[in-house]
N, C-alpha and C. Protein backbone atom coordinates (compact mmCIF):
# COMPACT_ATOMS: atom_id res chain seq x y z
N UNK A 1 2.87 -1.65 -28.41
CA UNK A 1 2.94 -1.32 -27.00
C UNK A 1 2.50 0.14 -26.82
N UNK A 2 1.86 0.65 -25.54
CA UNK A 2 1.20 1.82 -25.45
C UNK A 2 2.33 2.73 -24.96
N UNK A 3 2.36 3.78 -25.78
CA UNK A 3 3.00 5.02 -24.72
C UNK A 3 3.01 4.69 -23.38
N UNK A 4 4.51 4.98 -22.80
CA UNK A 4 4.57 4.64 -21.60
C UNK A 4 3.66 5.46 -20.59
N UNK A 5 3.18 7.22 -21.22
CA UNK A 5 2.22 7.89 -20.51
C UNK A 5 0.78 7.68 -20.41
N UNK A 6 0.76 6.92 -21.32
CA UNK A 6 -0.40 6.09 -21.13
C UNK A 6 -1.16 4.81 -20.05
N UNK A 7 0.38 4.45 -20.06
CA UNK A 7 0.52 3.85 -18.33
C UNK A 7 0.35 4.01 -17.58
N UNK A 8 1.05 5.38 -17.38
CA UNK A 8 0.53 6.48 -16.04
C UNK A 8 -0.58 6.88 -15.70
N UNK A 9 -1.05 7.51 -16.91
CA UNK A 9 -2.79 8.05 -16.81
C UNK A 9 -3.42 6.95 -16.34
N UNK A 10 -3.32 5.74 -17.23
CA UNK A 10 -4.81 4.51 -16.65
C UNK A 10 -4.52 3.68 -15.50
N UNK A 11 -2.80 3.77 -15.25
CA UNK A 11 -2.54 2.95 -13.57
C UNK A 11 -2.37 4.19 -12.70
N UNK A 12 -2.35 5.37 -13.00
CA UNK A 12 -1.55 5.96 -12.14
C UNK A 12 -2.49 5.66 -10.33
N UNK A 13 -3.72 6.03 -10.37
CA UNK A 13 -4.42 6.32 -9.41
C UNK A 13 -4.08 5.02 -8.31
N UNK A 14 -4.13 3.58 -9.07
CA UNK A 14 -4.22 2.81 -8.25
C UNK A 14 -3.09 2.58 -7.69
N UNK A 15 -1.86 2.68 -8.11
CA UNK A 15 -0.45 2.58 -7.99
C UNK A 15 -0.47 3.42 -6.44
N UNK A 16 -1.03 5.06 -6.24
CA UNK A 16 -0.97 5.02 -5.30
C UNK A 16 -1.86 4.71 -4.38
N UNK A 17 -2.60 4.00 -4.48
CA UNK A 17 -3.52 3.61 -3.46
C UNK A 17 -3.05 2.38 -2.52
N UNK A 18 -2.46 1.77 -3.36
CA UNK A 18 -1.23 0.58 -2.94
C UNK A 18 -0.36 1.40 -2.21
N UNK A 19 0.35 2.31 -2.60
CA UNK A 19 1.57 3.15 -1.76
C UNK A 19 1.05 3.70 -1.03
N UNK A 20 0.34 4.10 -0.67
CA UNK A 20 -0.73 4.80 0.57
C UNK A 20 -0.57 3.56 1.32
N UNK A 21 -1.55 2.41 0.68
CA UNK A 21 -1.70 1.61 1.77
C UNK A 21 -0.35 0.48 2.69
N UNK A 22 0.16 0.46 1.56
CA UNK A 22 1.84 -0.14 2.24
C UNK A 22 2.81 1.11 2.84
N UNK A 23 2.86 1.93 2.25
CA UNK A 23 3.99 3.08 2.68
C UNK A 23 3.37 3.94 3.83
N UNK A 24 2.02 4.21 3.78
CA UNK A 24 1.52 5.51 4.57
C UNK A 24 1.76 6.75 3.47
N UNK A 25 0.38 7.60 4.05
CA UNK A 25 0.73 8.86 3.32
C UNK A 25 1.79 10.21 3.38
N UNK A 26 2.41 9.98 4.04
CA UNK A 26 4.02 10.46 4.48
C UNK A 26 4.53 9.95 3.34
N UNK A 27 4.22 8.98 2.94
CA UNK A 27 5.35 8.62 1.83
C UNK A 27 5.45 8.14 0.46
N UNK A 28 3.89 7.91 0.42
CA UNK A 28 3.01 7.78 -0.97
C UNK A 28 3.36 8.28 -1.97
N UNK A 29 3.62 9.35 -2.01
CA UNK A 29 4.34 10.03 -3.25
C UNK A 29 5.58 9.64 -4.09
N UNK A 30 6.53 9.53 -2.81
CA UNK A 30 8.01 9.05 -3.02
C UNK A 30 7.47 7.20 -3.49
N UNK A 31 6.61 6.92 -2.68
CA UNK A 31 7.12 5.37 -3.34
C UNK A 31 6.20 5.27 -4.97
N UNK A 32 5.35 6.18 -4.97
CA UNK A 32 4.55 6.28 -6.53
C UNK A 32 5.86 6.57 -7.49
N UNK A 33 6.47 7.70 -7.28
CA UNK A 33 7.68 8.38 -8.12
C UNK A 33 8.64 7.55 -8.04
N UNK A 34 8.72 6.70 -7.49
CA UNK A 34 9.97 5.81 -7.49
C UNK A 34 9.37 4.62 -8.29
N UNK A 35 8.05 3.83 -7.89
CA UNK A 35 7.68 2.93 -8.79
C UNK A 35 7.54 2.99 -10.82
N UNK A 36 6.98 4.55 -10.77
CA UNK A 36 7.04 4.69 -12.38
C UNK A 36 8.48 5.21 -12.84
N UNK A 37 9.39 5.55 -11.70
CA UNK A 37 10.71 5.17 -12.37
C UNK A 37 11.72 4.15 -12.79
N UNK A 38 11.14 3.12 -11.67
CA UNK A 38 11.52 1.98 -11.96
C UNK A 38 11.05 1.08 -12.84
N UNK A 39 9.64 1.59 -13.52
CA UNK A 39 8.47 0.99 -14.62
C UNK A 39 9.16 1.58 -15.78
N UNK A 40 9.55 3.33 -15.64
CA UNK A 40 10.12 3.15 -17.40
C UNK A 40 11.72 2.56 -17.37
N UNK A 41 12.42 2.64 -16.66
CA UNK A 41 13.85 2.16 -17.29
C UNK A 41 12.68 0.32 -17.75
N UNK A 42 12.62 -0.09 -16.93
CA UNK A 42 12.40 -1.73 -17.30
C UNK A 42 11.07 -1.78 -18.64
N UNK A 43 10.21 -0.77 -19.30
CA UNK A 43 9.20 -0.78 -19.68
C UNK A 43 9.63 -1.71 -21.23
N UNK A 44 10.46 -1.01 -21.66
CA UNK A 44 10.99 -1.56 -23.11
C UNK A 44 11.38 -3.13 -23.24
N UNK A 45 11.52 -4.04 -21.69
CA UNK A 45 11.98 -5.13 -21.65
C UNK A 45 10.46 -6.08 -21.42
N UNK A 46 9.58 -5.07 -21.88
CA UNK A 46 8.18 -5.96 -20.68
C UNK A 46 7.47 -6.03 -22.31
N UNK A 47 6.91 -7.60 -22.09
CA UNK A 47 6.42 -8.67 -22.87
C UNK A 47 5.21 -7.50 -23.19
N UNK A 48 4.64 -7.52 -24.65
CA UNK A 48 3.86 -7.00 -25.33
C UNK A 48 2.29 -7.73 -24.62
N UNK A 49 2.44 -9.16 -24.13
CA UNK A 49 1.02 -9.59 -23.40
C UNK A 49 1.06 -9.54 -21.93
N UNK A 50 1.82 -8.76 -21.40
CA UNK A 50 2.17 -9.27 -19.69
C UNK A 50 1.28 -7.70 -19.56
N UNK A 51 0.76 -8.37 -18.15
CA UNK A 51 -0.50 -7.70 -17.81
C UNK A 51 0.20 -6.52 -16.85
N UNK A 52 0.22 -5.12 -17.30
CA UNK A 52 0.54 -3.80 -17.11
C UNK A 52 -0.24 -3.58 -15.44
N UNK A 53 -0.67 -3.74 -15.50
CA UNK A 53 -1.51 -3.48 -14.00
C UNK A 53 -1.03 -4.14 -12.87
N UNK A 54 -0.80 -5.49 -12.97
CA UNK A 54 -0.34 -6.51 -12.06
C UNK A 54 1.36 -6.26 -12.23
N UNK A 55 1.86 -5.80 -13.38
CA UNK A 55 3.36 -5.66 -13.21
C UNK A 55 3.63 -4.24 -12.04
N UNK A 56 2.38 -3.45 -12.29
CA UNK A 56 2.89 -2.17 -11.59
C UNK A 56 2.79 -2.26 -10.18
N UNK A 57 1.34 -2.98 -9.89
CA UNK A 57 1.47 -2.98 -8.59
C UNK A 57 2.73 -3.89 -7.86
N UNK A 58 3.18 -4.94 -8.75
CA UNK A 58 4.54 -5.00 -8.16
C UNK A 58 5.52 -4.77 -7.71
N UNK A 59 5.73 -3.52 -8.56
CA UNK A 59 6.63 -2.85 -8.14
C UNK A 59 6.88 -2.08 -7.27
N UNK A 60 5.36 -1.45 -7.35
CA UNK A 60 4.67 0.22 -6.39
C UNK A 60 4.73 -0.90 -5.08
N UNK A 61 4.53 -2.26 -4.90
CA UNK A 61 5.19 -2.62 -3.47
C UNK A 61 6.40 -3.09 -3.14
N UNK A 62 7.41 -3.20 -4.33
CA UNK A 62 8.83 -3.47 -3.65
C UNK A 62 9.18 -2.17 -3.96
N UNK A 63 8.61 -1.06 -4.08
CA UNK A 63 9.50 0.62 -4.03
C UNK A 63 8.95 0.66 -2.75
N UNK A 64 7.60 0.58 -2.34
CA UNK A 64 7.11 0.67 -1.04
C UNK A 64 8.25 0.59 0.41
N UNK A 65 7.87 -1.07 -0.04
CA UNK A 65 8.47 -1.58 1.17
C UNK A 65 10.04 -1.12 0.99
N UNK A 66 10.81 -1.09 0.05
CA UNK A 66 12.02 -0.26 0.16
C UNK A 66 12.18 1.02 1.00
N UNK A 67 10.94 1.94 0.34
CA UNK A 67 11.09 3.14 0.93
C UNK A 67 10.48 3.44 2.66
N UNK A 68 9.74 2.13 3.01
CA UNK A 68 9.22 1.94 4.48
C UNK A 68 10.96 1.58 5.38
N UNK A 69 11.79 0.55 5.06
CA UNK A 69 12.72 0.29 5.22
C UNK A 69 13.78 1.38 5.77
N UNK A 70 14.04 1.92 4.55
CA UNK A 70 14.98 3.13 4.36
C UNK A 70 14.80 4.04 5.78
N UNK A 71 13.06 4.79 5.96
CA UNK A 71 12.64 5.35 6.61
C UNK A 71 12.86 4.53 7.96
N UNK A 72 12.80 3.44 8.30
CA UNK A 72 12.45 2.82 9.25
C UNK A 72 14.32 3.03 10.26
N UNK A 73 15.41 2.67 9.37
CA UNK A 73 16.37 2.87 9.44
C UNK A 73 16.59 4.09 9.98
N UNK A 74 16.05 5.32 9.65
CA UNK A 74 16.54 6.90 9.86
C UNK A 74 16.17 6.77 11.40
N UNK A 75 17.23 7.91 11.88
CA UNK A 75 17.14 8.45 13.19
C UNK A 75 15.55 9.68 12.89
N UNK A 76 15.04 9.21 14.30
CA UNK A 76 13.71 10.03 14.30
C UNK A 76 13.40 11.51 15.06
N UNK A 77 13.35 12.28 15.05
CA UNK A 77 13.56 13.94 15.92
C UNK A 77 12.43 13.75 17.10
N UNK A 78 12.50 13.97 17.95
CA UNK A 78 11.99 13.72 18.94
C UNK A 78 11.86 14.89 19.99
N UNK A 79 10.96 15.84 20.80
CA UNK A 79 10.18 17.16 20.97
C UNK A 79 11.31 16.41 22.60
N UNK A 80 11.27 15.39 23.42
CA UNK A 80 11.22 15.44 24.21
C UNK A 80 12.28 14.31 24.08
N UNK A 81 13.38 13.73 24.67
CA UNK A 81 14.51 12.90 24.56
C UNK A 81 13.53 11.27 25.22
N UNK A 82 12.80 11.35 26.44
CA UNK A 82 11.96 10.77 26.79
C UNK A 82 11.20 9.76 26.32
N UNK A 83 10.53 10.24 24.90
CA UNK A 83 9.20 9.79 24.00
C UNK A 83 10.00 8.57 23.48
N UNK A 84 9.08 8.35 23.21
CA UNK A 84 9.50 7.08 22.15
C UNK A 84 8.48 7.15 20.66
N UNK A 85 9.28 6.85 19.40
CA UNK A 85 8.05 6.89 18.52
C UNK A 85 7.26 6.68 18.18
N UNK A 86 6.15 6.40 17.82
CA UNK A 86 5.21 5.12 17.11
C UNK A 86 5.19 4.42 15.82
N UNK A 87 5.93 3.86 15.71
CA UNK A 87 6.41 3.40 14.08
C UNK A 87 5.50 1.94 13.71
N UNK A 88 4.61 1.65 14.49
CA UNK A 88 3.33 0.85 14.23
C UNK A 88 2.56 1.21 12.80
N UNK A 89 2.14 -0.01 12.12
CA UNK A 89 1.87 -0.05 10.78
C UNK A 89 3.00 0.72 9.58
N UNK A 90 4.04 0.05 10.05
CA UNK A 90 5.31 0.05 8.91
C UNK A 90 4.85 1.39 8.19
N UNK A 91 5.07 2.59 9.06
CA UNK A 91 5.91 3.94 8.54
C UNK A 91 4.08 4.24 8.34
N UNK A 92 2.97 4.40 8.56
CA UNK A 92 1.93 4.85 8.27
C UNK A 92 1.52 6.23 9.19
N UNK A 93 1.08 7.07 9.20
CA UNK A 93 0.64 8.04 9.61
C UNK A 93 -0.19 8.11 10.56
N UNK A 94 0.48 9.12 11.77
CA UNK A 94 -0.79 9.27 12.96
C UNK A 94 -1.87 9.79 12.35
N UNK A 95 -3.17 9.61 13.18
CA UNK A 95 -4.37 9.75 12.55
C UNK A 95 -4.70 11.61 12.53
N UNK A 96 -3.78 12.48 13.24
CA UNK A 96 -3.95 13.75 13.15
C UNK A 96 -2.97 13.96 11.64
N UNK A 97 -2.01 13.45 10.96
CA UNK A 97 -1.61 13.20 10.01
C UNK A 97 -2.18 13.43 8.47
N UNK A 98 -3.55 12.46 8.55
CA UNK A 98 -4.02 12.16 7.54
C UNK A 98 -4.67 13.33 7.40
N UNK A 99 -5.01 14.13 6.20
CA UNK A 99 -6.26 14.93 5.67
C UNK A 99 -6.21 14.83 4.25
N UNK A 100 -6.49 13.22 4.04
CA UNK A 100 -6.88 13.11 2.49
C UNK A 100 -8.57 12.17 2.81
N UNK A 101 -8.97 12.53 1.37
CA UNK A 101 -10.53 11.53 1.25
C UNK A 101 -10.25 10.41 1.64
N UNK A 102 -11.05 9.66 2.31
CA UNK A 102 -10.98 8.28 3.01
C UNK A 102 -9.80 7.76 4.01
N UNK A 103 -9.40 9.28 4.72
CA UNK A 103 -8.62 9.02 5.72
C UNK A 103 -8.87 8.20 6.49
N UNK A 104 -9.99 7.89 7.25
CA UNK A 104 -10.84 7.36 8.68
C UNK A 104 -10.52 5.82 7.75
N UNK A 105 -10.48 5.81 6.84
CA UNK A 105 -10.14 4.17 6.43
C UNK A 105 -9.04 3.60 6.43
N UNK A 106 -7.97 4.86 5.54
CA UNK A 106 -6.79 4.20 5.94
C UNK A 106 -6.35 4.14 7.24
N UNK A 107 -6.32 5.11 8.07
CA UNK A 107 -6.31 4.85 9.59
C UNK A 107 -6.57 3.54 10.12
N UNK A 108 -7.83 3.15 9.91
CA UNK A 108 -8.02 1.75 10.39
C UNK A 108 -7.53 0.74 9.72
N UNK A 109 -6.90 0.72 8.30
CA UNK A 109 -5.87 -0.25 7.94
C UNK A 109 -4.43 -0.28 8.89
N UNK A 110 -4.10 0.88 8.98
CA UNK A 110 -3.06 0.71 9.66
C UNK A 110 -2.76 -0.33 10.83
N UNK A 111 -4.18 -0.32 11.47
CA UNK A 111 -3.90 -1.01 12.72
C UNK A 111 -4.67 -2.37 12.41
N UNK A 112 -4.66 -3.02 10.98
CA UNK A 112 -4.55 -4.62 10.57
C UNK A 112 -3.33 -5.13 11.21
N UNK A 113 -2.84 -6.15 10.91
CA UNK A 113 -1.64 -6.98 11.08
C UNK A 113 -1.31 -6.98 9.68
N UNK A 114 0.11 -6.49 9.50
CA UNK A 114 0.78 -6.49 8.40
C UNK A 114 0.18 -7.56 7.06
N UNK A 115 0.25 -8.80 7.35
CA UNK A 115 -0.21 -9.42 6.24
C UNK A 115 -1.82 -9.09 5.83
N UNK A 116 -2.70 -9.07 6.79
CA UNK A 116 -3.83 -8.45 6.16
C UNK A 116 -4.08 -7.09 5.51
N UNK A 117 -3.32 -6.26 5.85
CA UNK A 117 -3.14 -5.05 5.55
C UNK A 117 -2.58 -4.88 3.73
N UNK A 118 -1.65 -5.53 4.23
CA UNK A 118 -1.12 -5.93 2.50
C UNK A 118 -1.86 -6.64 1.73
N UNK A 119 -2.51 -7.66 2.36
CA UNK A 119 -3.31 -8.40 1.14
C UNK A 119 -4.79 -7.44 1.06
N UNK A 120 -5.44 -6.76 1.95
CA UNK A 120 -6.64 -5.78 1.44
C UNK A 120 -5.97 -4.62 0.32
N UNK A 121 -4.88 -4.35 0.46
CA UNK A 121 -4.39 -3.17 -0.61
C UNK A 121 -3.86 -3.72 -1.62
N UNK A 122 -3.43 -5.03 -1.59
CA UNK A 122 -3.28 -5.62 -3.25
C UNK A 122 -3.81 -6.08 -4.06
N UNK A 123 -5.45 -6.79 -2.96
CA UNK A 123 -6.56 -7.39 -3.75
C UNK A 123 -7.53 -6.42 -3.82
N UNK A 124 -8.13 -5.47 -3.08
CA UNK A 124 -9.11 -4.63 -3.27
C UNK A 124 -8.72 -3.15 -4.00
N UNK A 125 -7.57 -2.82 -3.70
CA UNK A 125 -6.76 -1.59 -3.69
C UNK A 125 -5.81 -1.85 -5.17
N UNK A 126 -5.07 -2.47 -5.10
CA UNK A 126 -4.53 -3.03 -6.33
C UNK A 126 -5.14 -4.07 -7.18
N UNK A 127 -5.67 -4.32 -6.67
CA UNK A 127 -6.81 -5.47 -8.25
C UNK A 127 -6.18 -6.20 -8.56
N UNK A 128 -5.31 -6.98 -7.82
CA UNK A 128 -4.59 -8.07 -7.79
C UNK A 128 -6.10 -9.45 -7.61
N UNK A 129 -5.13 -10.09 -8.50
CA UNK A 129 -5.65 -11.58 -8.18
C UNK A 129 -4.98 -11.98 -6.94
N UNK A 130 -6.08 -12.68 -6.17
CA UNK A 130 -5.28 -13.61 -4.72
C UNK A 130 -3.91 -14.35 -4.90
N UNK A 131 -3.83 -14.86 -6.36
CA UNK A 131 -2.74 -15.59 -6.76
C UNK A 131 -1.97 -15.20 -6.84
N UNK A 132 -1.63 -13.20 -7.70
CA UNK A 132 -0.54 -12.51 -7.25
C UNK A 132 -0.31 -12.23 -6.14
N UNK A 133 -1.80 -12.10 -5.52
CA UNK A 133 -1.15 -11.41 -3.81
C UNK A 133 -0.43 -12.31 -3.51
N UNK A 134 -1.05 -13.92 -3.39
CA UNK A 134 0.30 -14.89 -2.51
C UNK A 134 1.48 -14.78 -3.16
N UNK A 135 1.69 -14.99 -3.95
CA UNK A 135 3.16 -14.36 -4.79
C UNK A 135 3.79 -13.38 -3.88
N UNK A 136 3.44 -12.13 -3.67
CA UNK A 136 4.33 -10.86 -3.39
C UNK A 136 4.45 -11.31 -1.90
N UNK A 137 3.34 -12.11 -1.62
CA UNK A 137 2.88 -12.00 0.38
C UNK A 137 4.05 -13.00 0.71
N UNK A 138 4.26 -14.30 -0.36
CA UNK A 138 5.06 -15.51 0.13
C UNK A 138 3.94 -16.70 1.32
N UNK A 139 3.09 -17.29 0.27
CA UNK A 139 2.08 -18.01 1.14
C UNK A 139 1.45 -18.36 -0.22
N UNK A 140 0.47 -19.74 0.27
CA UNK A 140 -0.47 -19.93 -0.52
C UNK A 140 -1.70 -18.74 -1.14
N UNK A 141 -2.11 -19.45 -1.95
CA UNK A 141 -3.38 -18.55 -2.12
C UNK A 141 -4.51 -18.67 -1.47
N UNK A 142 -4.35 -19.51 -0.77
CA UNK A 142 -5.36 -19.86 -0.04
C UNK A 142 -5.56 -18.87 1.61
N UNK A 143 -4.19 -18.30 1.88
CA UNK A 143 -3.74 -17.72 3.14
C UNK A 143 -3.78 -16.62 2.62
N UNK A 144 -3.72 -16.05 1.09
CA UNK A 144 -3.85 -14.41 0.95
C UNK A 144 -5.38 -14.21 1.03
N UNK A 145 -6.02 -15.34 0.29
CA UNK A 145 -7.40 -15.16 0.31
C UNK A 145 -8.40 -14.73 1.77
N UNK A 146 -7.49 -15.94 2.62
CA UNK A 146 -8.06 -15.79 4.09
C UNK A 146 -7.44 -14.37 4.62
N UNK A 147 -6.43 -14.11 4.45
CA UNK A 147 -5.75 -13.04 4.83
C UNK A 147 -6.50 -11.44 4.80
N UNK A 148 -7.34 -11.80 3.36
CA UNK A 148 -8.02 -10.35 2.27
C UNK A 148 -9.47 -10.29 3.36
N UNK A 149 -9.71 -11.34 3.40
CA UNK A 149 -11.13 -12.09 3.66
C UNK A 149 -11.34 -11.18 5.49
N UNK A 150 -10.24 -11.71 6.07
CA UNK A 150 -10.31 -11.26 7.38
C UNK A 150 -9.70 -9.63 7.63
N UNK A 151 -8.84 -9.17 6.71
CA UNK A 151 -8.49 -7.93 7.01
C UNK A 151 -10.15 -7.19 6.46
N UNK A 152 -10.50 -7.31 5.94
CA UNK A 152 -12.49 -6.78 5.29
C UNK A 152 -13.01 -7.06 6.39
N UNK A 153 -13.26 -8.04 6.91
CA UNK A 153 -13.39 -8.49 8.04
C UNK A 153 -13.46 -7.64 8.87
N UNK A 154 -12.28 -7.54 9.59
CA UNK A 154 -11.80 -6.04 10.22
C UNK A 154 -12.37 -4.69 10.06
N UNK A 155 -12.14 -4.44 9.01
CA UNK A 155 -12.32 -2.92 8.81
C UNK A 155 -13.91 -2.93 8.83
N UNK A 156 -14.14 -3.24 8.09
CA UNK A 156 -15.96 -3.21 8.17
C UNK A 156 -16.43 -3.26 9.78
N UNK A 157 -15.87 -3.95 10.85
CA UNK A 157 -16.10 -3.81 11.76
C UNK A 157 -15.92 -2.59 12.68
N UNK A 158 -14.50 -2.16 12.38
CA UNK A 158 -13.98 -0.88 13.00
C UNK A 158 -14.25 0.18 12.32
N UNK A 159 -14.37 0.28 10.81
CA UNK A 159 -14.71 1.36 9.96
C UNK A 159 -16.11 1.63 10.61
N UNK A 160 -17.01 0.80 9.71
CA UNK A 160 -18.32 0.68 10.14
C UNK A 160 -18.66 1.10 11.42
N UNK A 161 -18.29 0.85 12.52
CA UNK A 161 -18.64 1.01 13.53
C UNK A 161 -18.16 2.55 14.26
N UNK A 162 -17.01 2.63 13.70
CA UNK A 162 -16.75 3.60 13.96
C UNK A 162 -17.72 5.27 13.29
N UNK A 163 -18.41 4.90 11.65
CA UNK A 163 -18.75 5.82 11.22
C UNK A 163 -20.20 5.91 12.03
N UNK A 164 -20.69 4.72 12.25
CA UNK A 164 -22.53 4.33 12.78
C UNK A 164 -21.86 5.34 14.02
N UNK A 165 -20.74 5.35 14.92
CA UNK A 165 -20.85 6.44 16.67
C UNK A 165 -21.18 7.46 16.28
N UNK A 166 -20.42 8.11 15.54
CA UNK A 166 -19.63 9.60 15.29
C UNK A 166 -20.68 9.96 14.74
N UNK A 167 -22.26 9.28 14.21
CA UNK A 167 -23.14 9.88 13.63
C UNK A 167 -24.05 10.67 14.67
């Protein structure tokens, strides 16, 4: 079995790209640091052939969605008693928010519908097979596939279109 830091180095990147894309970047960090903590206590119990990549992104989305939860729960500070928040795309970041590379993309994930959103960041983003995605999603594979299929769908439309104005 490989050094568990060895784990880190060759999953680390994608682990958060998944937590970006389920958590938002507000919170990416915390659900990365929470997933490889929850990867080494359990690491010593994990089968010498079970596929390291697909176990992590597992996790990096039930720390996710834990840590979307948690957040979702908290009382929110508010400039004006009035406002109300925007907590659209489960805890993801207003678009003045973002200033990482390929912001203008995640932005437009945000505003998928939850299940497409999740299945573009577990199949394209996490390198999940469709078969794990339906697993984590709770659906056939046939509905993560359509799910992956139409959230691409999407974005290519709004990404795309959005980069062809602004030129």
């Amino acid at each position: 079995m490989k050094p568990f830091e060895v784990l880190v180095q060759d999953h680390g990147a994608k682990v958060l790209r998944v937590c970006r894309s389920v958590a938002g970047f507000d919170d990416a960090e915390d659900a990365w640091s929470e997933t490889f903590i929850s990867a080494l206590r359990a690491y010593p119990q994990l089968p010498a052939d079970a596929n390291a990549e697909a176990w992590l992104v597992t996790i990096a989305h039930r720390r996710s969605i834990d840590l979307v939860r948690r957040r979702n729960r908290q009382p929110l500070p508010v400039d004006d008693p009035g406002e109300t928040a925007d907590r659209n795309g489960a805890g993801a970041p207003a678009d003045a928010d973002v200033a990482h590379g390929h912001d203008d993309l995640y932005a437009a994930m945000r505003d998928l519908p939850n299940k497409q959103r999740l299945a573009v960041a577990y199949h394209h983003l996490g390198g999940l097979a469709h078969r794990e995605v339906a697993e984590l999603l709770g659906g056939s594979e046939a509905a993560a596939r359509r799910a992956s299929a139409d959230g691409v769908a999407a974005l290519r439309k709004t990404h795309l279109g959005r980069t062809c104005h602004e030129r």
